[in-house]
Every structure is written in structure tokens, then in C-alpha cells.
C-alpha atoms as a PDB file:
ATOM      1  CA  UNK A   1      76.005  82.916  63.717  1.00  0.00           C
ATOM      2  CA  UNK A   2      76.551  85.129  67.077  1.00  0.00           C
ATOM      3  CA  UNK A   3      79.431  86.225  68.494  1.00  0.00           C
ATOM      4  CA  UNK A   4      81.634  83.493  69.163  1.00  0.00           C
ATOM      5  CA  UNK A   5      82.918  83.129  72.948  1.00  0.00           C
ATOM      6  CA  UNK A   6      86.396  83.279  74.880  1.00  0.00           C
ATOM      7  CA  UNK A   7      87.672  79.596  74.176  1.00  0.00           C
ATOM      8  CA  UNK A   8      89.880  79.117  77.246  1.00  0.00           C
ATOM      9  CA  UNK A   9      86.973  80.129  79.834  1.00  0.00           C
ATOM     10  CA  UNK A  10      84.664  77.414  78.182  1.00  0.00           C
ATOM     11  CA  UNK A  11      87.604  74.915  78.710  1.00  0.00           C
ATOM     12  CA  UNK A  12      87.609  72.406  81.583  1.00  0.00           C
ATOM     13  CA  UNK A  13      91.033  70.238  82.612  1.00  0.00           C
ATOM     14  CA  UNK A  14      92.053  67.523  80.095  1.00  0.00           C
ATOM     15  CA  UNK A  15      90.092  69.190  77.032  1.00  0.00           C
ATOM     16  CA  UNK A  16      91.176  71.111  73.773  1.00  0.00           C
ATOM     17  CA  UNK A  17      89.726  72.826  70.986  1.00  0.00           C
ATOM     18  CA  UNK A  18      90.518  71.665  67.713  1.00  0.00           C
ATOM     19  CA  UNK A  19      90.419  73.358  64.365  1.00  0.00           C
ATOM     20  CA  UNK A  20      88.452  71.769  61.588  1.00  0.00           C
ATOM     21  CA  UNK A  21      89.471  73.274  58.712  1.00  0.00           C
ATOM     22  CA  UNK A  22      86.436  74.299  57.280  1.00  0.00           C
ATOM     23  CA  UNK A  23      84.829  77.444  57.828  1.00  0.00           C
ATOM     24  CA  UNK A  24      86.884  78.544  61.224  1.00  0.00           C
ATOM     25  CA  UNK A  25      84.929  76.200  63.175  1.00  0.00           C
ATOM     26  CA  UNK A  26      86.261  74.415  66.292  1.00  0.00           C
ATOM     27  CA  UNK A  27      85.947  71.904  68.568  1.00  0.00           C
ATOM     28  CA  UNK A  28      86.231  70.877  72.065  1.00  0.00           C
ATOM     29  CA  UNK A  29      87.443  67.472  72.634  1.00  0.00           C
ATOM     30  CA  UNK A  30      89.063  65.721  75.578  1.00  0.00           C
ATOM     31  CA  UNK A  31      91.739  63.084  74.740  1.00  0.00           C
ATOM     32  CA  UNK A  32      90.932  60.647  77.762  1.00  0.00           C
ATOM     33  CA  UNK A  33      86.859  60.529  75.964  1.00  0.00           C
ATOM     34  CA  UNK A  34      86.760  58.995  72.310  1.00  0.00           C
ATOM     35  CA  UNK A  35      87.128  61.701  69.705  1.00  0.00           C
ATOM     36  CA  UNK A  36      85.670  61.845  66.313  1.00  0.00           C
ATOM     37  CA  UNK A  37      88.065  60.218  63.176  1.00  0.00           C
ATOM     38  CA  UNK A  38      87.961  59.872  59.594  1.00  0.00           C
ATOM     39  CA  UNK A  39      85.117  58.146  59.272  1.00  0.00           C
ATOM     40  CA  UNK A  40      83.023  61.164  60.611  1.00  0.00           C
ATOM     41  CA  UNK A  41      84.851  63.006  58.376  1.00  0.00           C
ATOM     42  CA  UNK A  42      83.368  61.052  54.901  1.00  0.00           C
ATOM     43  CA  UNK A  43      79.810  60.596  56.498  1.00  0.00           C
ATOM     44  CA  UNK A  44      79.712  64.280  57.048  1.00  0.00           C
ATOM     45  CA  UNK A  45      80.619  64.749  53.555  1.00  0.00           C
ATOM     46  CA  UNK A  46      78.228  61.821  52.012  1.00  0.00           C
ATOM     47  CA  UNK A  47      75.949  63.665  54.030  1.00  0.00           C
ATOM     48  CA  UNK A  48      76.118  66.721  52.895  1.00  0.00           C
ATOM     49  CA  UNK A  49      76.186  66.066  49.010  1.00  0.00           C
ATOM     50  CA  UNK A  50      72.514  65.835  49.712  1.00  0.00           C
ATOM     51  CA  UNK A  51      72.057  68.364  52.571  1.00  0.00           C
ATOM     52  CA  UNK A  52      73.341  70.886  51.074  1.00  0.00           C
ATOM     53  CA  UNK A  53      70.482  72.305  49.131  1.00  0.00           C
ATOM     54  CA  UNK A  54      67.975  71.400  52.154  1.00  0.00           C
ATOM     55  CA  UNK A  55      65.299  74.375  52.739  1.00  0.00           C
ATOM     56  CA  UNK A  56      65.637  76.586  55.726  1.00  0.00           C
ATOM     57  CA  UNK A  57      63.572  75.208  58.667  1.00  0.00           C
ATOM     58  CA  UNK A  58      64.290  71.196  58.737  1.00  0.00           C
ATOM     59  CA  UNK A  59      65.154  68.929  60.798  1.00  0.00           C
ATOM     60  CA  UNK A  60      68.181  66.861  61.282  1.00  0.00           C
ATOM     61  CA  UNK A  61      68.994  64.805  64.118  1.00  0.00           C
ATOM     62  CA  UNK A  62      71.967  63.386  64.734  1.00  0.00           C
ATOM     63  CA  UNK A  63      71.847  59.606  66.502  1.00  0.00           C
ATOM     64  CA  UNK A  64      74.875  59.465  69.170  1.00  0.00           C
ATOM     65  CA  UNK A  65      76.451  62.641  68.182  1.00  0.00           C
ATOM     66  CA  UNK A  66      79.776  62.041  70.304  1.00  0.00           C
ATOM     67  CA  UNK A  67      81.869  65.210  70.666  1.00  0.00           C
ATOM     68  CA  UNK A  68      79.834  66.713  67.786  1.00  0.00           C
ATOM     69  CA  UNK A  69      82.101  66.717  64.992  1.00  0.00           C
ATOM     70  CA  UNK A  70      78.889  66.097  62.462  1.00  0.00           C
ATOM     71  CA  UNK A  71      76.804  68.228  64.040  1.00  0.00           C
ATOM     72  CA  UNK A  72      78.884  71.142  63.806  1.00  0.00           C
ATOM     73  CA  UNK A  73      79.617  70.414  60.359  1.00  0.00           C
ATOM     74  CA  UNK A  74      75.750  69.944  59.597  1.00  0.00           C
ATOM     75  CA  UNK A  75      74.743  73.329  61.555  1.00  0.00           C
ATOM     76  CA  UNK A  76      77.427  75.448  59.517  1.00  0.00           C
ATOM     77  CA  UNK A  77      77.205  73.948  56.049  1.00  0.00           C
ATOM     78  CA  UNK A  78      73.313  73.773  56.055  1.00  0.00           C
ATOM     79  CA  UNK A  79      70.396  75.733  56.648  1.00  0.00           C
ATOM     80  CA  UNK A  80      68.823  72.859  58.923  1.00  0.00           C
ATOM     81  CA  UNK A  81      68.402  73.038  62.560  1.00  0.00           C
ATOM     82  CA  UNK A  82      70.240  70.337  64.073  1.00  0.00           C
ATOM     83  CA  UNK A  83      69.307  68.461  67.224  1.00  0.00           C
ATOM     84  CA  UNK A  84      72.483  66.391  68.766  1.00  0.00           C
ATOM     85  CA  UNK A  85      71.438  63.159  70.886  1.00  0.00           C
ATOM     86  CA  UNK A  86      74.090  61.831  72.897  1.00  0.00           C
ATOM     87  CA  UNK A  87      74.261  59.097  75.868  1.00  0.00           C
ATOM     88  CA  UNK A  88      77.055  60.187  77.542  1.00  0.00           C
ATOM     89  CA  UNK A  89      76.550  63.823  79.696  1.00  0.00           C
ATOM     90  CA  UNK A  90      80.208  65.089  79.898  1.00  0.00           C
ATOM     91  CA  UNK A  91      80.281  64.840  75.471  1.00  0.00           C
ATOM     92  CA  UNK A  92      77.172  66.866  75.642  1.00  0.00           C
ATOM     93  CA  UNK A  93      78.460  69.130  77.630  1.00  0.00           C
ATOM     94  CA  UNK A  94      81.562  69.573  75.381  1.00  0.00           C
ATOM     95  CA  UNK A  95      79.036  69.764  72.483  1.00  0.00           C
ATOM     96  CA  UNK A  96      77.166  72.662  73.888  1.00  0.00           C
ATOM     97  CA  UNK A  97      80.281  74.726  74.431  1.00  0.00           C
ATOM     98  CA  UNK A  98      81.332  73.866  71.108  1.00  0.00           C
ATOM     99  CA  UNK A  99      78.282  75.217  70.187  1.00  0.00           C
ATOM    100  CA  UNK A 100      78.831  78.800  72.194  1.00  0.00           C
ATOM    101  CA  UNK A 101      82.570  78.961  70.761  1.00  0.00           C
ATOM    102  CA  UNK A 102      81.399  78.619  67.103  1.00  0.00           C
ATOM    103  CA  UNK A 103      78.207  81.515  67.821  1.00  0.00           C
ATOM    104  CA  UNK A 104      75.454  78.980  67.018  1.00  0.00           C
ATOM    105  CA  UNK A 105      72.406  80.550  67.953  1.00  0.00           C
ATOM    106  CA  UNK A 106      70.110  77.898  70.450  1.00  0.00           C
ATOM    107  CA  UNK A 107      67.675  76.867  67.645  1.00  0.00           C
ATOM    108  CA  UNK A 108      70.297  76.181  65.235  1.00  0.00           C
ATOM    109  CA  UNK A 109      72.391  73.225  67.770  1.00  0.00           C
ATOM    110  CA  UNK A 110      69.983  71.466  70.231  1.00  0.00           C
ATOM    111  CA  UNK A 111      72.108  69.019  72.503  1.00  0.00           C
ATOM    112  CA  UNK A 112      70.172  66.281  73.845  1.00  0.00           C
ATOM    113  CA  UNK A 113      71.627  64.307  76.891  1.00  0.00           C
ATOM    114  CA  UNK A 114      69.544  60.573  76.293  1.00  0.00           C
ATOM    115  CA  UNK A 115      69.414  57.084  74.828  1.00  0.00           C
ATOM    116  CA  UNK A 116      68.001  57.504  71.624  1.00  0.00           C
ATOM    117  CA  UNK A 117      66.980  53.769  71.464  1.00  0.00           C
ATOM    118  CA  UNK A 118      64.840  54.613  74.757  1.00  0.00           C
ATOM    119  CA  UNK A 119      64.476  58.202  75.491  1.00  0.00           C
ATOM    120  CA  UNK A 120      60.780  58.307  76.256  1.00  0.00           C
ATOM    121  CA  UNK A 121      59.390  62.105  75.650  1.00  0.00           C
ATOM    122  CA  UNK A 122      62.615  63.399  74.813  1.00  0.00           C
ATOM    123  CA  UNK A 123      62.608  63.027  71.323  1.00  0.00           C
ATOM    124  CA  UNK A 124      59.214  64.016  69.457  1.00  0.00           C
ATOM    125  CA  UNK A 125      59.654  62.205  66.067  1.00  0.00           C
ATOM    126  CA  UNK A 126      58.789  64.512  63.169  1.00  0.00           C
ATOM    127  CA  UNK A 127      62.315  64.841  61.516  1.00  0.00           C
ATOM    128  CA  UNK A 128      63.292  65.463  58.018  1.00  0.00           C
ATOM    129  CA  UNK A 129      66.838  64.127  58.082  1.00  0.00           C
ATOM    130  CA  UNK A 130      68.728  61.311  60.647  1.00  0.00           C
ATOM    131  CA  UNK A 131      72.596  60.796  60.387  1.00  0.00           C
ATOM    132  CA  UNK A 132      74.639  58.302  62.472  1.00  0.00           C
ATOM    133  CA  UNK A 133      78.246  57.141  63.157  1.00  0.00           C
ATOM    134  CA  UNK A 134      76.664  54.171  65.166  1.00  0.00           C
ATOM    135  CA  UNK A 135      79.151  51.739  66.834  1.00  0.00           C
ATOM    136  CA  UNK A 136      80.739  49.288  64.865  1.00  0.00           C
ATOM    137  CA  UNK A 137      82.233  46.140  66.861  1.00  0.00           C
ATOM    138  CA  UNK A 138      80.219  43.733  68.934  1.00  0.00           C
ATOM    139  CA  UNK A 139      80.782  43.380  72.417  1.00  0.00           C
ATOM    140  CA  UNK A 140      82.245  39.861  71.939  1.00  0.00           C
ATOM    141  CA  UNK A 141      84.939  41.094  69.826  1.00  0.00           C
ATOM    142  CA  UNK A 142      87.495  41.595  71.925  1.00  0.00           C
ATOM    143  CA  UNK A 143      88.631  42.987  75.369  1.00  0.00           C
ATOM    144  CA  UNK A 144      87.306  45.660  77.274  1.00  0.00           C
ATOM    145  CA  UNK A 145      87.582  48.544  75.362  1.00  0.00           C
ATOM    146  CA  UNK A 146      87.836  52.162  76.672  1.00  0.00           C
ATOM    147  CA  UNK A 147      85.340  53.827  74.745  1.00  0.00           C
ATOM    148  CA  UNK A 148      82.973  50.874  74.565  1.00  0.00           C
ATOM    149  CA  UNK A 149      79.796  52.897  74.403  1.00  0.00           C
ATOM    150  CA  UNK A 150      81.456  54.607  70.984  1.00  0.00           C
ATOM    151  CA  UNK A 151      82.448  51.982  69.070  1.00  0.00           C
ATOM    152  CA  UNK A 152      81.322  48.809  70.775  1.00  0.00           C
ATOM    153  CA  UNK A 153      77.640  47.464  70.424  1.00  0.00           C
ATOM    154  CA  UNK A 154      76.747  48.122  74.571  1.00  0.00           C
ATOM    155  CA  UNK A 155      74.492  50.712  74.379  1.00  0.00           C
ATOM    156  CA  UNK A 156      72.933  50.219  70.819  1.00  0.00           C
ATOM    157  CA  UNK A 157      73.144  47.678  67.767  1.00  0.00           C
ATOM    158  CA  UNK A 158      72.445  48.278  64.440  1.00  0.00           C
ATOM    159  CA  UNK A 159      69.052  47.124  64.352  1.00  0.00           C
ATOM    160  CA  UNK A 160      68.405  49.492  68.039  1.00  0.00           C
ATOM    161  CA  UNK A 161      70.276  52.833  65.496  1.00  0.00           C
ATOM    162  CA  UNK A 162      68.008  52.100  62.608  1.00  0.00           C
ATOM    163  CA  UNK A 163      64.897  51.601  64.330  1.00  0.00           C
ATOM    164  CA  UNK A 164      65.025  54.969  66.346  1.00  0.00           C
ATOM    165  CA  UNK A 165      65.780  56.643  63.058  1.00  0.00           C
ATOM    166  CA  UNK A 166      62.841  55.248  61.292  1.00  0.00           C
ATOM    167  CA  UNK A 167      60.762  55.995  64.825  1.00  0.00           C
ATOM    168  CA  UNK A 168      62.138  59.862  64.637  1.00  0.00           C
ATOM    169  CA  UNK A 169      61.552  60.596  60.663  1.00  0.00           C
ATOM    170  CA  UNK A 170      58.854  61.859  58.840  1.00  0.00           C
ATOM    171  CA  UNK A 171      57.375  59.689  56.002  1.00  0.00           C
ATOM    172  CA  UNK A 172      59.980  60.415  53.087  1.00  0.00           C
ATOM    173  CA  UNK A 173      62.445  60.864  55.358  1.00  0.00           C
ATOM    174  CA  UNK A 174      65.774  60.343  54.573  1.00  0.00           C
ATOM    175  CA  UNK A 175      68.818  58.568  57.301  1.00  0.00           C
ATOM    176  CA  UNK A 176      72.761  58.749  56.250  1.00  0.00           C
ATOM    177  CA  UNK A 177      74.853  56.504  58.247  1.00  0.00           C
ATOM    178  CA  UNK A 178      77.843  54.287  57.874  1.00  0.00           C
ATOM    179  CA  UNK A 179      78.558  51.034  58.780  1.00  0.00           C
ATOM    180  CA  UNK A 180      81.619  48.254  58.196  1.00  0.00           C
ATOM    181  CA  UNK A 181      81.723  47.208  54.885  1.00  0.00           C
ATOM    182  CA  UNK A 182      82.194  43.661  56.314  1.00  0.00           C
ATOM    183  CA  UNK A 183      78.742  43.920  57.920  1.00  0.00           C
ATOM    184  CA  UNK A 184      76.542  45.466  55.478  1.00  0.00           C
ATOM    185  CA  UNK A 185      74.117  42.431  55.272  1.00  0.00           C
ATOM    186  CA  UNK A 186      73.395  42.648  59.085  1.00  0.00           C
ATOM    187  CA  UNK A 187      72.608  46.861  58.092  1.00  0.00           C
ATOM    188  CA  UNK A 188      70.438  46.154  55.479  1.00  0.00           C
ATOM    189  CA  UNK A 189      68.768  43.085  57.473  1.00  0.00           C
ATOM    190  CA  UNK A 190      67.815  45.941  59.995  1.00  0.00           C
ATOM    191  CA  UNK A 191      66.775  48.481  57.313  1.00  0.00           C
ATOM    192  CA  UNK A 192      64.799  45.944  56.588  1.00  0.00           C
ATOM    193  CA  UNK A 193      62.863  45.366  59.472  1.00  0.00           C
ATOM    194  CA  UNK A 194      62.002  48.712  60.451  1.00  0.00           C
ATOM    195  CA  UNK A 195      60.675  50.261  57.215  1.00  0.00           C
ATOM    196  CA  UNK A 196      63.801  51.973  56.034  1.00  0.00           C
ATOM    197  CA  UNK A 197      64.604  51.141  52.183  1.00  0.00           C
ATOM    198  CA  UNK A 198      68.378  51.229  51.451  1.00  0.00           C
ATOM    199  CA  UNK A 199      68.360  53.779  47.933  1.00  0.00           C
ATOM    200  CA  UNK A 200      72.454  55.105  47.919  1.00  0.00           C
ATOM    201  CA  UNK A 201      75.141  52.614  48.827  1.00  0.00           C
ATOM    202  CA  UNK A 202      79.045  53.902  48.404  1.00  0.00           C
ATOM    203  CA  UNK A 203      82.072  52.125  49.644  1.00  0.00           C
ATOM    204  CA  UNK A 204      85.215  53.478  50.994  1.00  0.00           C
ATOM    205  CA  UNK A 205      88.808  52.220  50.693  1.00  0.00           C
ATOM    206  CA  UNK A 206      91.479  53.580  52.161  1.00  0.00           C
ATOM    207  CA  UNK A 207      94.168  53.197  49.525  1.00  0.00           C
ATOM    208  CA  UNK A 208      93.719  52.276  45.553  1.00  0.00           C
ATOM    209  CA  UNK A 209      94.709  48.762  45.970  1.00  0.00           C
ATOM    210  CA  UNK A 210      92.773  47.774  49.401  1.00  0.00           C
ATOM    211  CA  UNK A 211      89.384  46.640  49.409  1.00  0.00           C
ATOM    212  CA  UNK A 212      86.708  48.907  50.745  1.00  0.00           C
ATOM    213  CA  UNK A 213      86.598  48.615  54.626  1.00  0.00           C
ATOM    214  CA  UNK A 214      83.459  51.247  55.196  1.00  0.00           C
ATOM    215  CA  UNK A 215      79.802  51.215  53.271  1.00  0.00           C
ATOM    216  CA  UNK A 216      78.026  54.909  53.537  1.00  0.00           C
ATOM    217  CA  UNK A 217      74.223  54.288  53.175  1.00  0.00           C
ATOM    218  CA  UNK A 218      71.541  56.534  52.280  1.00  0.00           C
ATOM    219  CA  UNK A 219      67.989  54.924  53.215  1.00  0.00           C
ATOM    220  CA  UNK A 220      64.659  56.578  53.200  1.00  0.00           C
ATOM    221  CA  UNK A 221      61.324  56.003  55.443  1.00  0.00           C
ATOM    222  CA  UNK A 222      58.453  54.391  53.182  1.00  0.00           C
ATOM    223  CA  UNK A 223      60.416  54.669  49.814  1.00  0.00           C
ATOM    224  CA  UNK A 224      60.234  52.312  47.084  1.00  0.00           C
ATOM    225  CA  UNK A 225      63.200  49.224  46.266  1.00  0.00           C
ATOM    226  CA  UNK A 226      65.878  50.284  44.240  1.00  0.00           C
ATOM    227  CA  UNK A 227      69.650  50.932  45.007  1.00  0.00           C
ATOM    228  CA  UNK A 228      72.055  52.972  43.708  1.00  0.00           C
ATOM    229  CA  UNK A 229      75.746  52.157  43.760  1.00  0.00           C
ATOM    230  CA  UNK A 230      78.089  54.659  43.683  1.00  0.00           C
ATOM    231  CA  UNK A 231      81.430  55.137  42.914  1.00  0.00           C
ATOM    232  CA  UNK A 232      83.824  54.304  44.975  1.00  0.00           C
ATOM    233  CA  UNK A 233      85.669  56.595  47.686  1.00  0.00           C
ATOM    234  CA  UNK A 234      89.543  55.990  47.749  1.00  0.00           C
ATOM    235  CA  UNK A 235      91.195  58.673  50.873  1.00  0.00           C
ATOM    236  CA  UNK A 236      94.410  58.631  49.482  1.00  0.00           C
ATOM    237  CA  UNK A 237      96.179  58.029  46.455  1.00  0.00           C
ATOM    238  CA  UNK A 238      99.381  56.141  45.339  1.00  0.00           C
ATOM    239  CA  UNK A 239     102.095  58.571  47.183  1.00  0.00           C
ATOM    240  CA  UNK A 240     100.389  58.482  50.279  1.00  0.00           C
ATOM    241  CA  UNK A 241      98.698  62.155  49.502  1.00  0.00           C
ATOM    242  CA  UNK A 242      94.767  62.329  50.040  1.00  0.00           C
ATOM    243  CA  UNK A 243      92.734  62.199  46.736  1.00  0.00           C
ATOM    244  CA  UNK A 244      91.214  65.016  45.033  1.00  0.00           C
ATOM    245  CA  UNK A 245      87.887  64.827  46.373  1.00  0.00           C
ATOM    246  CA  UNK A 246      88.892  64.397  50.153  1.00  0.00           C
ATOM    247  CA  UNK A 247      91.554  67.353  49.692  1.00  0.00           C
ATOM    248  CA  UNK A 248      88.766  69.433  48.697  1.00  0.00           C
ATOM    249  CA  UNK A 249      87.390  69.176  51.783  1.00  0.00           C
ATOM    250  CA  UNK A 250      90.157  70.547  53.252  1.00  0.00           C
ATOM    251  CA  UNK A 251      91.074  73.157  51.449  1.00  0.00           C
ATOM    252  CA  UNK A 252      93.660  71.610  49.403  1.00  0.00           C
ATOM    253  CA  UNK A 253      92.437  71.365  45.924  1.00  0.00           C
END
């Protein structure tokens, strides 16, 4: 990393930085725009049990990077070069100051402003590694949400995220994403259909006694069937406390 910057000149009115516990990184979100939550938090670690030991010089890009919680976290805790694709300018413009106040140097964090399901020529497929937080609801289910193009289906489905991951990868490559746990069918459906084989499966619950309510899936381009269950993620324990693997990730174990 370079030099990190002065935060408060990179700030604009109605943003923060945050702290992310993890290696003095930070943040710049904006409460009014949707900001990242726990579930970006386990894919990033799901992610990285496999990332970690990645060679120097890959390629990861990340599908509707947001604010660029993952991305940070990939560009710190690997040795890949991480490309950020995001629909929505003002988030990518958050994203590349994030990017100056952590001293990422330009090939490390490349922030793409574009639809990934249609960007044309601005995304040259050839990756190594995809991750996505895609959007979870369908438009149908309910009101008129705020940060529709986050978690609602308006810009891009399930079957629209997986098919530009398989489009972007390499042969062998591999895509980490998470979905509802409730909708894992439709995910696999779309793996399906796009040449993506579904080879790491773990579900997350949010206490002990509730059944999972998120599926993290590891599929790979061209790969043979054959699916791996996991055990199960539980975020916090009987008194309310996080578990021993999630406080690890923060520092607390």
C-alpha cells in the first residue's frame, strides 16, 4: 500500500468513513445510499477461506460492488488485483476514495462505473475469481423500496448475476456469491443454465435455534457435478455474543 490520504478532504456532505476492524482499513459510506451489512461481512469471509492463498497477479472481479466493503476486504487480505463493477456512479465514486484513503495503489482497486449484465467493452472477460452480494427480493415483493437497485431484482436477477460471471471467468474459474436460503433452487436453476457447476454450499443462521436464512455458494466455470455441504454458520451464540468463528474476524477471539 501507498500513503494513505487526508480523510476529511476526500469527504463530500452526507458521507462518513467507517472503520472495519480489520487491518486499519476504512470506508466511505453515505447513510442516505444503501450501505454494506452482515451479509457482506460472511461472503467476504467464505470468500476468502479460498482466496487467501491465491498467487500474486489474478483476477477478481467483484459483480455490483456497492460502497466496496468486499472489495476492500479482497484487495487487503489477498494478493489479487481487484476490479469493482458498480451501476450506480456516486458508490463508485465513494469506492475510489476509499481506495485513496486506504493507499491502494491503481492496479490493485479498479472501479468500474457499468451494468455488468450489459456493459459492452467495459469488461474484457478473462478473470480468475467473481464474487457477488447480488440483490435478493423481487420487484413484486413489496413497496417501493429506497435502495431498490441494491437489494431489489430492477437492475439484475439471479440468472442476469450468474450469467455475467460465467461470461467474465476463465475456464476453471471459480464465483462466490450468496443468495436467500429460501431461494436457492431458483440459484442453482441459473447456475445451471449458464455453465456454472455449484461445488461448496454453506448455510447461515443467525442464532442456534433459527433455521438458516442465507446459502453462500461456491460454483466453478466448466467443473464437474459434485457438491459439498458444509457446516453450518451460526453469527451468534446462546447469550446473544457472536460465535467463535465470526469474533475472529473481528478481533475478538
Amino acid at each position: 500500500m501507498t500513503e494513505t490520504c487526508d480523510e476529511k478532504s476526500l469527504l463530500n456532505e452526507g458521507e462518513r468513513v467507517d472503520d472495519l476492524q480489520s487491518k486499519g482499513l476504512k470506508l466511505i459510506q453515505a447513510p442516505a445510499f444503501f450501505c454494506f451489512g452482515t451479509d457482506s461481512v460472511l461472503l467476504t469471509h467464505y470468500a476468502l477461506d479460498a482466496l487467501k492463498t491465491a498467487k500474486s497477479g489474478g483476477k477478481l472481479i467483484d459483480l455490483g460492488a456497492g460502497s466496496g466493503f468486499i472489495s476492500v476486504m479482497l484487495a487487503a487480505h489477498t494478493r489479487l488485483d481487484i476490479t469493482a463493477v458498480e451501476i450506480d456512479a456516486a458508490q463508485c465514486s465513494r469506492l475510489e476514495r476509499s481506495a485513496l484513503i486506504n493507499g491502494f495503489p491503481p492496479s490493485k482497486l479498479t472501479v468500474v462505473n457499468a451494468d455488468y449484465t450489459s456493459s459492452g467493452g467495459a469488461l474484457t472477460p478473462g478473470f480468475d475469481y467473481a464474487v457477488a452480494n447480488p440483490p435478493y427480493f423481487k420487484l413484486e415483493s413489496g413497496g417501493a423500496p429506497t435502495h431498490a437497485t441494491a437489494t431489489h431484482e430492477e437492475s439484475a436477477d439471479i440468472l442476469g448475476v450468474c450469467g455475467a460471471a460465467s461470461r467474465l471467468l476463465k475456464f476453471g474459474g471459480k464465483f462466490f456469491f450468496c443468495f436467500p436460503a429460501s431461494r436457492i433452487a431458483e440459484a442453482f436453476r441459473a447456475l445451471d443454465v449458464i455453465g456454472l457447476e455449484p461445488k461448496k454450499l454453506r448455510f447461515c443462521a443467525s442464532t442456534p435455534t433459527k433455521k438458516p436464512y442465507l446459502a453462500l455458494i461456491t460454483a466453478i466455470k466448466g467443473a464437474k457435478p459434485g457438491l459439498d455441504i458444509e457446516k453450518e454458520l451460526v453469527i451468534t451464540d446462546e447469550s446473544g455474543g457472536y460465535t467463535d468463528e465470526v469474533a475472529a474476524w473481528y478481533g475478538e477471539k
